[in-house]
Protein backbone atom coordinates (compact mmCIF):
# COMPACT_ATOMS: atom_id res chain seq x y z
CA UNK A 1 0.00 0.00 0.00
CA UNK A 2 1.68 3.49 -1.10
CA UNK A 3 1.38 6.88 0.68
CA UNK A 4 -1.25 8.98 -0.57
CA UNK A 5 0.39 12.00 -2.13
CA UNK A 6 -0.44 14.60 -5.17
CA UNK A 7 1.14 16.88 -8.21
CA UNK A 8 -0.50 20.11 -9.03
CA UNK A 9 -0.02 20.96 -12.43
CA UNK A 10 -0.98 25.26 -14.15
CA UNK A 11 -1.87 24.58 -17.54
CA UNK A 12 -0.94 28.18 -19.31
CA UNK A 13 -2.89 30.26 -19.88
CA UNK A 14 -4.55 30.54 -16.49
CA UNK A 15 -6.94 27.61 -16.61
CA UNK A 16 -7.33 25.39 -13.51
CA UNK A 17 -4.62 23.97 -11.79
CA UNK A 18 -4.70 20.21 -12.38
CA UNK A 19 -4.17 18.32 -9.25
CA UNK A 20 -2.72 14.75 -10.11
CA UNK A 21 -3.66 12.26 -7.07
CA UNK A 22 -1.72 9.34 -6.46
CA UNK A 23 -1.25 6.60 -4.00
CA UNK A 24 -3.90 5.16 -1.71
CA UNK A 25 -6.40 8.15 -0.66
CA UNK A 26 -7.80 5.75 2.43
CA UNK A 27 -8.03 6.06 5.82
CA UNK A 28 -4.27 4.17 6.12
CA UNK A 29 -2.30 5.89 3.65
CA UNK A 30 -4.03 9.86 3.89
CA UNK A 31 -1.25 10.45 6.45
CA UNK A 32 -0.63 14.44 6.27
CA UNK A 33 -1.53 14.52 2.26
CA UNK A 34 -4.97 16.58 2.96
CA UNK A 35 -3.41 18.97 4.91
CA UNK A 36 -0.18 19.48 2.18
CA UNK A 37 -2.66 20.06 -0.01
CA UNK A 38 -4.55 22.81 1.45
CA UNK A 39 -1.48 24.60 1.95
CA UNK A 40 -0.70 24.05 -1.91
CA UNK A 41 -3.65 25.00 -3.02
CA UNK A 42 -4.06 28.53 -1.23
CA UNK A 43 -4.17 30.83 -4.11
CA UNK A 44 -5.83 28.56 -6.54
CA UNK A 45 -8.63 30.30 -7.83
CA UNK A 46 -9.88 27.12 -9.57
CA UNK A 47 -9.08 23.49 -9.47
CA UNK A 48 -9.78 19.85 -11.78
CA UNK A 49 -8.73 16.57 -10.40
CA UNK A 50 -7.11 13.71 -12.45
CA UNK A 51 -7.55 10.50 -10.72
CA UNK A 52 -5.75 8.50 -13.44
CA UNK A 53 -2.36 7.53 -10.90
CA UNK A 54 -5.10 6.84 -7.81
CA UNK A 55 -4.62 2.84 -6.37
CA UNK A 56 -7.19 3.71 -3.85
CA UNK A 57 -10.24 5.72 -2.37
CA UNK A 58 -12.80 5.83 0.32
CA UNK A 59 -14.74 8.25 2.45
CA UNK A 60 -11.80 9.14 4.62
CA UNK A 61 -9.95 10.54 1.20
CA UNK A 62 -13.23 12.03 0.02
CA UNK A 63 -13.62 13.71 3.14
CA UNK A 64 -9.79 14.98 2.97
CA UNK A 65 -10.67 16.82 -0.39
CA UNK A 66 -14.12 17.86 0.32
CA UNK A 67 -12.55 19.61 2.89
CA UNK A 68 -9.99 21.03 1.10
CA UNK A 69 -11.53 21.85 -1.76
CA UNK A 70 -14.80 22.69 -1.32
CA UNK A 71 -14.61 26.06 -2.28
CA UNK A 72 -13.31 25.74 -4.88
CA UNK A 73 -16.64 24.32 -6.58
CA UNK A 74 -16.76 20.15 -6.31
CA UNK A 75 -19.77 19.69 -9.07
CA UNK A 76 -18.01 18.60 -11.35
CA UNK A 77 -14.37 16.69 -9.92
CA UNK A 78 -15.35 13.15 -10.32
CA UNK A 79 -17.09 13.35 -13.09
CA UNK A 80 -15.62 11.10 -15.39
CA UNK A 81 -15.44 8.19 -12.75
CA UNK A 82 -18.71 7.14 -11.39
CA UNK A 83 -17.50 5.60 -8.09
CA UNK A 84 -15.41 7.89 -6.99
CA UNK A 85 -17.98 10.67 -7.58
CA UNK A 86 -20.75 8.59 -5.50
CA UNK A 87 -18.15 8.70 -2.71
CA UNK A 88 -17.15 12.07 -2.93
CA UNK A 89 -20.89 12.87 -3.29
CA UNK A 90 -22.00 10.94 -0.24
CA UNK A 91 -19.22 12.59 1.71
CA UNK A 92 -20.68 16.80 0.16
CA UNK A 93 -24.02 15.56 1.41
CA UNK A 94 -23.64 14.19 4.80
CA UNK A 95 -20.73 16.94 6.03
CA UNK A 96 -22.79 19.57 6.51
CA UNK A 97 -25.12 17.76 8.35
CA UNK A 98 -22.39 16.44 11.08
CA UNK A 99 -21.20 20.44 11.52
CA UNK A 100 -24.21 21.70 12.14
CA UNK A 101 -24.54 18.34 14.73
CA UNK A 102 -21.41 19.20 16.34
CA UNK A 103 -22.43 22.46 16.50
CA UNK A 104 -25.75 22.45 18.24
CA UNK A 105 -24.16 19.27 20.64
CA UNK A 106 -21.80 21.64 21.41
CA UNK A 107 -24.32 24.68 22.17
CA UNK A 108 -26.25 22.21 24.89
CA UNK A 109 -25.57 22.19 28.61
CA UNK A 110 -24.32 19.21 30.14
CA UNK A 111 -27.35 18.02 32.51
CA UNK A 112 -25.50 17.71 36.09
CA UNK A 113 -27.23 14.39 36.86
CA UNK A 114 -25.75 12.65 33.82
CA UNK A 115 -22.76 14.37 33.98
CA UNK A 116 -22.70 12.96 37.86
CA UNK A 117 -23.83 9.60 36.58
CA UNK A 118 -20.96 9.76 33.95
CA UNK A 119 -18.23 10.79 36.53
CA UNK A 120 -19.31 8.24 39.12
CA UNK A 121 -19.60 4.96 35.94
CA UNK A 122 -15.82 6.08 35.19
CA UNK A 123 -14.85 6.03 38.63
CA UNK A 124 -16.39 2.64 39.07
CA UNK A 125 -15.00 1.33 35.85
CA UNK A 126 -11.66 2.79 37.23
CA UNK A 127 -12.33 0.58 40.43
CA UNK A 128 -12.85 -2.83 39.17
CA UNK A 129 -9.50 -2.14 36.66
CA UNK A 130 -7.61 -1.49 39.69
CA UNK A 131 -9.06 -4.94 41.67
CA UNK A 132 -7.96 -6.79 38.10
CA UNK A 133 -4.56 -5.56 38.16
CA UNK A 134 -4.12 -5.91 41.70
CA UNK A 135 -5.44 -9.79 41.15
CA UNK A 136 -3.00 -10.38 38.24
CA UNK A 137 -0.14 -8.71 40.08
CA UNK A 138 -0.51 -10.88 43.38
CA UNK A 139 -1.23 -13.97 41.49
CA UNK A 140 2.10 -13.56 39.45
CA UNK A 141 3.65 -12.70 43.78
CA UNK A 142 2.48 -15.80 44.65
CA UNK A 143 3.87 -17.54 41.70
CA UNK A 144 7.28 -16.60 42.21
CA UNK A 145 7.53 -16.97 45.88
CA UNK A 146 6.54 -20.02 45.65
CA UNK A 147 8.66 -20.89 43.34
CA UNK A 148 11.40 -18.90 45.43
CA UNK A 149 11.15 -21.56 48.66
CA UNK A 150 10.56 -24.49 46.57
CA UNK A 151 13.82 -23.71 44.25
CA UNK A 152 16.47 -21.17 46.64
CA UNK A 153 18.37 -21.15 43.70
CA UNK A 154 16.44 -18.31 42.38
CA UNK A 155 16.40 -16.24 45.20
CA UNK A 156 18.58 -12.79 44.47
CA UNK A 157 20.20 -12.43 47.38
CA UNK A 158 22.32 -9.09 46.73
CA UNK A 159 19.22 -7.25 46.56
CA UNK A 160 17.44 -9.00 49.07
CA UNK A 161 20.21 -7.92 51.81
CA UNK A 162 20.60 -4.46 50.68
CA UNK A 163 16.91 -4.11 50.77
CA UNK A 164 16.83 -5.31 54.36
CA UNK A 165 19.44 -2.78 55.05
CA UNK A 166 17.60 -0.02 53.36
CA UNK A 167 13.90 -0.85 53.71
CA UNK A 168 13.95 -2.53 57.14
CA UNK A 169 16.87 -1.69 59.11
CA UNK A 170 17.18 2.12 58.01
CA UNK A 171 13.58 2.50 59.65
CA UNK A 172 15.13 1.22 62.96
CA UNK A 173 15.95 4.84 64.12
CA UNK A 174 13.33 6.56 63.20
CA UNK A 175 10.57 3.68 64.68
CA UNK A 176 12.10 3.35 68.07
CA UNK A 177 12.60 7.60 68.42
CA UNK A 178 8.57 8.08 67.49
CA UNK A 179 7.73 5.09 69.90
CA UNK A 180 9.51 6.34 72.71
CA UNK A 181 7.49 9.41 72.82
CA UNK A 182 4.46 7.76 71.91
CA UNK A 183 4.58 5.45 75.17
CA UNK A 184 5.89 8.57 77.21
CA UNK A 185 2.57 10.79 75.70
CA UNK A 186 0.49 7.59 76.87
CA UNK A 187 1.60 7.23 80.32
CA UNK A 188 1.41 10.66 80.99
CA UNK A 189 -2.19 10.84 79.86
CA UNK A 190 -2.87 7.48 81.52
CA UNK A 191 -1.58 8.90 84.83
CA UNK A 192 -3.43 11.91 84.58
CA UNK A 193 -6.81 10.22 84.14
CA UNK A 194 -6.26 7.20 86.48
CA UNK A 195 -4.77 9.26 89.54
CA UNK A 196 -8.45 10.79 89.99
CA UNK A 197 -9.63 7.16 90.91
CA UNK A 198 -6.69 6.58 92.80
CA UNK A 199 -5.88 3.82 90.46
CA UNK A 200 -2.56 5.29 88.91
CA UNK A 201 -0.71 2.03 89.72
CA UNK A 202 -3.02 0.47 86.42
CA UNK A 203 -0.92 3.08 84.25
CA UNK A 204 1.46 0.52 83.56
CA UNK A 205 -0.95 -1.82 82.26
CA UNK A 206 -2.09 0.91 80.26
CA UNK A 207 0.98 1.17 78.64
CA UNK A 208 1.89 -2.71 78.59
CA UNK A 209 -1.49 -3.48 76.41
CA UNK A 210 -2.25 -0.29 74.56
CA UNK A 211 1.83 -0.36 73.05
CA UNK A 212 2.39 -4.27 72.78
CA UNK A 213 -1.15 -4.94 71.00
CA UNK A 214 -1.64 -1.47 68.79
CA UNK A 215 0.60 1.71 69.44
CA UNK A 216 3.79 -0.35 68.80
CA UNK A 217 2.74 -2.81 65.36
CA UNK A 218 0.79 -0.05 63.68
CA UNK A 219 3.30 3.31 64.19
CA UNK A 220 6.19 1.13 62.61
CA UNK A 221 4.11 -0.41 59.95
CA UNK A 222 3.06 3.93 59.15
CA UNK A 223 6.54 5.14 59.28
CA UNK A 224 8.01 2.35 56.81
CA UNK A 225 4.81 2.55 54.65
CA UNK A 226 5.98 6.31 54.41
CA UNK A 227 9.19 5.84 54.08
CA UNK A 228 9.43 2.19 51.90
CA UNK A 229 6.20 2.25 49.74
CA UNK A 230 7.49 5.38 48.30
CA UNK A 231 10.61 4.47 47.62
CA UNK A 232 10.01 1.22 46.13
CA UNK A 233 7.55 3.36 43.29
CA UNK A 234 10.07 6.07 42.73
CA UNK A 235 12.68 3.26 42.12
CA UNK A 236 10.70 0.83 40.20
CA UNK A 237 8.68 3.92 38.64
CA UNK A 238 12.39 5.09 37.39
CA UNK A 239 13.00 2.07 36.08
CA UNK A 240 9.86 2.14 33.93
CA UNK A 241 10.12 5.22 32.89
CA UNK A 242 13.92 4.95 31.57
CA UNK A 243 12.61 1.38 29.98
CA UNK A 244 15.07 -0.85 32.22
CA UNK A 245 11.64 -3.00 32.95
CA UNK A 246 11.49 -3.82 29.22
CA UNK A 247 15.32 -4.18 28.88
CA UNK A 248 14.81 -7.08 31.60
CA UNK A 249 12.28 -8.48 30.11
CA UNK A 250 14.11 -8.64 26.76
CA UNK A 251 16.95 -10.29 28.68
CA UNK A 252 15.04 -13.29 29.85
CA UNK A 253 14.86 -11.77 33.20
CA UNK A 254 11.34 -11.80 35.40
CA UNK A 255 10.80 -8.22 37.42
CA UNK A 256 8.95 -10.18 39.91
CA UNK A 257 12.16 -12.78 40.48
CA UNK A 258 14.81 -9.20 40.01
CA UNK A 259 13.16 -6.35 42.18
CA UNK A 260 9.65 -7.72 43.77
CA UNK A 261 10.04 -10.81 45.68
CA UNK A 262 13.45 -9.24 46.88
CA UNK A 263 11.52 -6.59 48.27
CA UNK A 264 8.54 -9.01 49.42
CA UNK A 265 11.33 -11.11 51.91
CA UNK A 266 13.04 -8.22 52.88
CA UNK A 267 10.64 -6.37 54.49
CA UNK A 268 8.71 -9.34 55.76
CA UNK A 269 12.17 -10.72 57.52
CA UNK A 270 13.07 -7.39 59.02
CA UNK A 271 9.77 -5.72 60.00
CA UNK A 272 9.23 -8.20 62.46
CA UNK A 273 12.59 -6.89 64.71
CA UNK A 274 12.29 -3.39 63.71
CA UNK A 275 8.18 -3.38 65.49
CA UNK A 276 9.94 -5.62 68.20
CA UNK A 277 12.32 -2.79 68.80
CA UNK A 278 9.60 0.03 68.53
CA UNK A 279 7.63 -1.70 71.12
CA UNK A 280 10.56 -1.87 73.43
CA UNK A 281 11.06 1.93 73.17
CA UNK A 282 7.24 2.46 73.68
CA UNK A 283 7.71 0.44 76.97
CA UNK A 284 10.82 2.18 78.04
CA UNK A 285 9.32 5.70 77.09
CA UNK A 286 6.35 4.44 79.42
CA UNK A 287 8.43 3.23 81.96
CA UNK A 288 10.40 6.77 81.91
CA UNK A 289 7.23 8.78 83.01
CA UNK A 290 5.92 6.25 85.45
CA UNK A 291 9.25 6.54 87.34
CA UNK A 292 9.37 10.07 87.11
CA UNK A 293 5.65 10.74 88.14
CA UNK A 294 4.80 7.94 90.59
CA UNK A 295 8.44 6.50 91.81
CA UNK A 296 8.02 2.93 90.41
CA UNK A 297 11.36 2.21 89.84
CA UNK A 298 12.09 -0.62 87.18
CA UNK A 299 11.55 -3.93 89.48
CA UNK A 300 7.88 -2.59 90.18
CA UNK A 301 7.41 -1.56 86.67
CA UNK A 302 8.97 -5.74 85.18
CA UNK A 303 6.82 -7.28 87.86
CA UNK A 304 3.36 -5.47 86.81
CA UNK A 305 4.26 -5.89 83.14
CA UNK A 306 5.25 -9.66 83.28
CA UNK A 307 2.18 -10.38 85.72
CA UNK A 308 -0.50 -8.75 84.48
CA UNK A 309 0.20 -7.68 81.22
CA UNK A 310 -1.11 -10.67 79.19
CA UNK A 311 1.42 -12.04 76.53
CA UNK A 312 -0.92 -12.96 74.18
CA UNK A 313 -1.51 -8.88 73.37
CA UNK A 314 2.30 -9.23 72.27
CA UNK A 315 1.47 -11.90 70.11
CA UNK A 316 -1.76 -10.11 68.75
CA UNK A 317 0.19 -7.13 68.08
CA UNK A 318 3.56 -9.31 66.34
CA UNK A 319 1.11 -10.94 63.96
CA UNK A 320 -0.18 -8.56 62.53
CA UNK A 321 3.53 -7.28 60.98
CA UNK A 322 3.86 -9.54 58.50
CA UNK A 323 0.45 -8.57 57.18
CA UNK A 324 1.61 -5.36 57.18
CA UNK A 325 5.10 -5.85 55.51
CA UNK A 326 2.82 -7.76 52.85
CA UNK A 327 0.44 -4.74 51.76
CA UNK A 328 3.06 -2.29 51.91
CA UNK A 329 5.58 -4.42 49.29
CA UNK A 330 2.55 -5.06 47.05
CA UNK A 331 1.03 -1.42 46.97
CA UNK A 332 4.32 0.21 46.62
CA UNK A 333 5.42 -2.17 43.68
CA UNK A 334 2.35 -2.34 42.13
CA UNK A 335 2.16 1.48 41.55
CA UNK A 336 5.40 1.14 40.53
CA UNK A 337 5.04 -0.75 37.61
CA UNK A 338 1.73 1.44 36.94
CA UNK A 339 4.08 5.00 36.05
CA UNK A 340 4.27 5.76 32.84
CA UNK A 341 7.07 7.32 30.59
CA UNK A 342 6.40 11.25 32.16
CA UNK A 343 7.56 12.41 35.85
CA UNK A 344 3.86 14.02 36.58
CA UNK A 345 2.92 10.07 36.62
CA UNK A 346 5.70 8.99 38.43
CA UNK A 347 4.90 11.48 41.68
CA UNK A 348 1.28 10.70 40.88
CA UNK A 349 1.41 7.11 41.52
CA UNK A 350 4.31 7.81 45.10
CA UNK A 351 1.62 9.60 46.67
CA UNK A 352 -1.02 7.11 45.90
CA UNK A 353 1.38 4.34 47.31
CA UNK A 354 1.74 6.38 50.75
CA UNK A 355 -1.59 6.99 50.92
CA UNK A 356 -3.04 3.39 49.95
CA UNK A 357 -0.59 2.02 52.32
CA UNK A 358 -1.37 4.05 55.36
CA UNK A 359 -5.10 3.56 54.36
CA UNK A 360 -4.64 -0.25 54.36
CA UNK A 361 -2.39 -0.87 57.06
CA UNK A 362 -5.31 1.05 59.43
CA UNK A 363 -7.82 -1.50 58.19
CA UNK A 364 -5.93 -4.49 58.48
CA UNK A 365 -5.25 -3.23 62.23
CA UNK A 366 -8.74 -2.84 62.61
CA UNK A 367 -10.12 -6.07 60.95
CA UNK A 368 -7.26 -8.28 63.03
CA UNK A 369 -8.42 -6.24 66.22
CA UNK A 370 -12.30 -6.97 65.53
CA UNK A 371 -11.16 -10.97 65.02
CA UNK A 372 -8.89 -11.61 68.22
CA UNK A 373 -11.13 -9.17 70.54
CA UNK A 374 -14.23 -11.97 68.90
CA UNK A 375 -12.18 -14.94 69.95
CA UNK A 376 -11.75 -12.98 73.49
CA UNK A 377 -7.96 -12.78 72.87
């Protein structure tokens, strides 16, 4: 199939400019050739078209010259070829009926309600994409852990250490600092409300329960969601965007085996210790306030912990990380992989990942809470 293109011929003596088509005039060879021609044809005053070099025609090439030259009178182009000048002629006749269409569709107001209906149908339809990628993408997870344990051999473990280091460990800091004053802010409060019942001594259980079973878990699963779901977009977002995804792929090499599952174990092997040691802090920055408000030095402070602080709320609270460490590695890869090749995309889908993680993290606290405080746990 050949590109649609033209010759424009002046006879002397001022007649008509003859305007030689050739190629295909369809709708996969027009290309650009309508608009050449208009500029062309600018000062022609007149205009006769020689169809003798056309290989092809249809309503997308009419509609190319009716446009272009309409005014320059059309009665009589096609006239020596029969089917071309049924085309053309269907093309004169139904034009002016779709601008004046456009026009008046354009003069109407939107009604609100369907424009409401409208916005909420896309937003829906935007919905149930998202739940089909996010099936797809955890299906293809569970693949390659699996196939991670069953084979070790596959396992990358240069980037699984260094994103231990960097996505687990380089949270310790920041976790057990926030903690600290979290437990601190509790027992003062505690102390505050319970000393007008005379019941301040019940502070520390206060503390015990309330950072063990939710305060501890859920501030250290927020901090690294802020801190790790973001990163792992930007970085796998950068790689999209500078087409290192598609290089892999090219290479025989799985994303999921390279930069996911890495991501997956590391976080799920490190949040674990990193809550354990935000916890501790809590405690301590409990402990802290209770010694410098009521006296109880550390042996009275151990014995009410270890006696009546329940250890299943530490277990309640520890089982919950890895649920955590899950949703965070699959909303901030996911996202990832979602950027396209421009930056406004790439800082679109980071601040959906912090957001989405934050968002889930609170309602898998919630829906764990609602299950063990069933079983009377």
């Amino acid at each position: 199939m050949s590109k649609a293109d033209f010759k424009i011929e002046t006879p002397p003596g001022g007649e008509a400019r003859v305007v030689s088509l050739t190629g295909d005039w369809t709708a996969i060879g027009l290309r650009d050739a309508g608009e050449r021609l208009r500029s062309a044809l600018k000062s022609a005053s007149a205009v006769r078209i020689d169809t003798d070099d056309l290989s092809g025609f249809d309503t997308a090439g009419a509609y190319a010259l009716r446009t272009v030259l309409g005014e320059h009178g059309d009665d009589a182009l096609f006239a020596h070829d029969s089917r071309l000048s049924a085309v053309y002629e269907l093309i004169r006749d139904i034009q002016p009926k779709v601008v004046e269409a456009q026009k008046k569709t354009a003069q109407q107001k939107a009604n609100p309600i369907i424009a409401e209906l409208a916005r909420l149908g896309r937003s829906t339809e935007d919905v149930f994409k998202d739940l089909r990628d996010l099936n797809v993408f955890i299906g293809q997870l569970i693949v390659t852990a699996f196939l991670s344990l069953v084979t070790p051999g596959r396992i990358r473990w240069t980037p699984l250490v260094a994103q231990m280091q960097q996505a687990g460990f380089g949270s310790l800091m920041v976790v057990c600092v926030t903690n600290f004053f979290v437990g601190a802010v509790i027992a003062f409060l505690g102390i505050l409300q319970l000393q007008q019942f005379g019941a301040a001594v019940f502070a520390v259980e206060l503390i015990g329960i309330s950072v063990l079973r939710e305060f501890g878990p859920v501030i250290a699963a927020v901090l690294i969601a802020g801190r790790s779901a973001s990163s792992f977009t930007a970085e796998i977002g950068a790689m999209k965007m500078n087409q290192e995804i598609s290089a892999m792929r090219v290479m025989g090499i799985n994303p999921f085996d390279a930069l996911i599952f890495p991501r997956l174990a590391a976080l799920v092997l490190t949040m674990p210790l990193v809550t354990f040691a935000g916890s501790m802090a809590g405690l301590l920055g409990g402990f802290v306030v209770v010694w410098a408000q009521l006296g109880y030095g550390p042996h009275f402070f151990s014995i009410r912990m270890t006696e009546y602080v329940p250890f299943v709320n530490f277990f309640v609270g520890m089982i919950k990380v890895p649920l955590f460490a899950i949703a965070i590695t699959i909303i901030g890869c996911r996202l990832g992989m979602n950027v396209t090749e421009d930056v406004i995309s790439l800082g679109r889908q980071v601040t959906r990942a912090v957001v989405q993680a934050i968002f889930t993290i609170i309602l898998i606290d919630a829906i764990v809470a609602m299950m063990f405080n069933g079983f009377d746990f």
